[in-house]
Protein backbone atom coordinates (compact mmCIF):
# COMPACT_ATOMS: atom_id res chain seq x y z
CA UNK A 1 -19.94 36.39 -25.95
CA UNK A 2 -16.71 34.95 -26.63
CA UNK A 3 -15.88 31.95 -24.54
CA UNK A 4 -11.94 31.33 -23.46
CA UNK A 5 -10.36 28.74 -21.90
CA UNK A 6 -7.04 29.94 -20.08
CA UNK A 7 -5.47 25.99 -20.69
CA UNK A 8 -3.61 24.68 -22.59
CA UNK A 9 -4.44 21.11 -21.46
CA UNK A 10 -4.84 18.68 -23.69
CA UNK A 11 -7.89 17.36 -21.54
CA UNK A 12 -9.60 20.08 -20.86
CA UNK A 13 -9.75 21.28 -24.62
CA UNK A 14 -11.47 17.34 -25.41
CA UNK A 15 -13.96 17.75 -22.63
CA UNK A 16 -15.46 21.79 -24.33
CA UNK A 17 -14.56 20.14 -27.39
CA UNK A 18 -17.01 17.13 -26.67
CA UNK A 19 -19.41 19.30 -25.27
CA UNK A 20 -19.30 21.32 -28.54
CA UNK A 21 -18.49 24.41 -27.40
CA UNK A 22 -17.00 27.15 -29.95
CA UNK A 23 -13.71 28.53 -27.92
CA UNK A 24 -10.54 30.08 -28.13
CA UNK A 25 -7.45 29.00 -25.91
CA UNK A 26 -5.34 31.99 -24.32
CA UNK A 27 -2.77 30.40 -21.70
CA UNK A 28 -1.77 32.02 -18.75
CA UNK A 29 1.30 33.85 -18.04
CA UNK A 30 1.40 33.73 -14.49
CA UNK A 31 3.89 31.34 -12.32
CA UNK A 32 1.56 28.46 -11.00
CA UNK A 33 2.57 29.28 -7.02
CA UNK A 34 -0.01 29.47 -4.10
CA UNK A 35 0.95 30.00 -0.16
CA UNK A 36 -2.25 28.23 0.33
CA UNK A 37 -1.69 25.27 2.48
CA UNK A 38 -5.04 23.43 1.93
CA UNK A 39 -5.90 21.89 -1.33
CA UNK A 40 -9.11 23.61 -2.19
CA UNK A 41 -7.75 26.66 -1.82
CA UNK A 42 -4.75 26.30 -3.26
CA UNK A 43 -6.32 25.41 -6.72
CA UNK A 44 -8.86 28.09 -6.17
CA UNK A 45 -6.22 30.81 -5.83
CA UNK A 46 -3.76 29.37 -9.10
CA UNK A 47 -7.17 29.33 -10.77
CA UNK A 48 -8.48 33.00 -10.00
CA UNK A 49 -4.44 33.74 -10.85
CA UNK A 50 -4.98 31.89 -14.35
CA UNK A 51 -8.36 33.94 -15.28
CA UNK A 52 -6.48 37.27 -14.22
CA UNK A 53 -3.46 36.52 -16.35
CA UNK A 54 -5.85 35.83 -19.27
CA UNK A 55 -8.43 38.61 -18.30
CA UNK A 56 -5.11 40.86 -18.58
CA UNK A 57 -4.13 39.81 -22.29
CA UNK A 58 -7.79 40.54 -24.05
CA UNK A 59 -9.82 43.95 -24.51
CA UNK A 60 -13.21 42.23 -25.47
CA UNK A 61 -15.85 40.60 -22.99
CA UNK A 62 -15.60 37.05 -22.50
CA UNK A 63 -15.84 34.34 -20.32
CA UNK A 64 -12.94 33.15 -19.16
CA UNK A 65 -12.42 29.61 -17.56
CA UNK A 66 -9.80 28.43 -15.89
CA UNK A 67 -8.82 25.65 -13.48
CA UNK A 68 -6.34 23.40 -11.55
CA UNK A 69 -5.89 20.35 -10.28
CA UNK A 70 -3.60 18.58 -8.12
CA UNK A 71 -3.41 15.24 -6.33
CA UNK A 72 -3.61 15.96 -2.16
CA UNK A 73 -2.75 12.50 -0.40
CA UNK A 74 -1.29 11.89 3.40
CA UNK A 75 -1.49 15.55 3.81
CA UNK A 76 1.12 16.60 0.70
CA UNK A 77 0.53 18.12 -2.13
CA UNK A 78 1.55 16.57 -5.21
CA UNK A 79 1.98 18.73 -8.30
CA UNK A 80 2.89 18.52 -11.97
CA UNK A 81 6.63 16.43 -11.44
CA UNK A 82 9.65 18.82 -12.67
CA UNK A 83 11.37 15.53 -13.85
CA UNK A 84 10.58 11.92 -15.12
CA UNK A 85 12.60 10.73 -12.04
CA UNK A 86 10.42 12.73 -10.01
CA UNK A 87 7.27 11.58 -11.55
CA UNK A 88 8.12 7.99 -10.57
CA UNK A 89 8.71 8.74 -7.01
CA UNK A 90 5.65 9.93 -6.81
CA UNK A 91 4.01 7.04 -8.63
CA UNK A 92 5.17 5.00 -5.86
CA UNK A 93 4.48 6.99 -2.80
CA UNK A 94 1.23 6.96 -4.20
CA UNK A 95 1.12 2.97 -5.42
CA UNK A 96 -1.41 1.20 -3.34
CA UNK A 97 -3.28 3.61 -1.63
């Protein structure tokens, strides 16, 4: 069976590629958004969102995985930053904690 990974994250790809695994990348095409408020299932929902997009673009069986991941501190979510600037105000919100 054909084994997917619906990332294109640099990460991910070292860890199946460390475990040895024989894959194919297929990214999503889905707009990472969740009305989730909690973290866990937040993730869980862009995830299941991720495998559907991907699920959606092939015709042959496969396993498909897919994941997110975000950084939940003082009740706030933070996710990937939309700008360098915002990036660093994150970086300190988050400094020392």
């Amino acid at each position: 069976m054909k084994l997917i990974l619906a990332s294109n994250s640099k990460t991910r790809k070292d860890i199946f590629d460390m475990v040895g695994w024989k894959y194919e990348v297929i990214t999503s095409k889905v707009e990472e958004h969740s009305n989730s408020i909690g973290p866990e299932q937040y993730v869980i929902d862009l995830s299941k969102d991720k495998a559907n997009s991907v699920a959606s673009q092939i015709s042959d069986k496969a396993l498909i995985v897919a994941a997110d991941s975000i950084i939940y501190m003082d009740n706030k979510k933070f996710e990937k930053p939309k700008s360098k600037e915002e990036g660093f105000e994150n970086i300190k919100k988050m400094s020392g904690k």
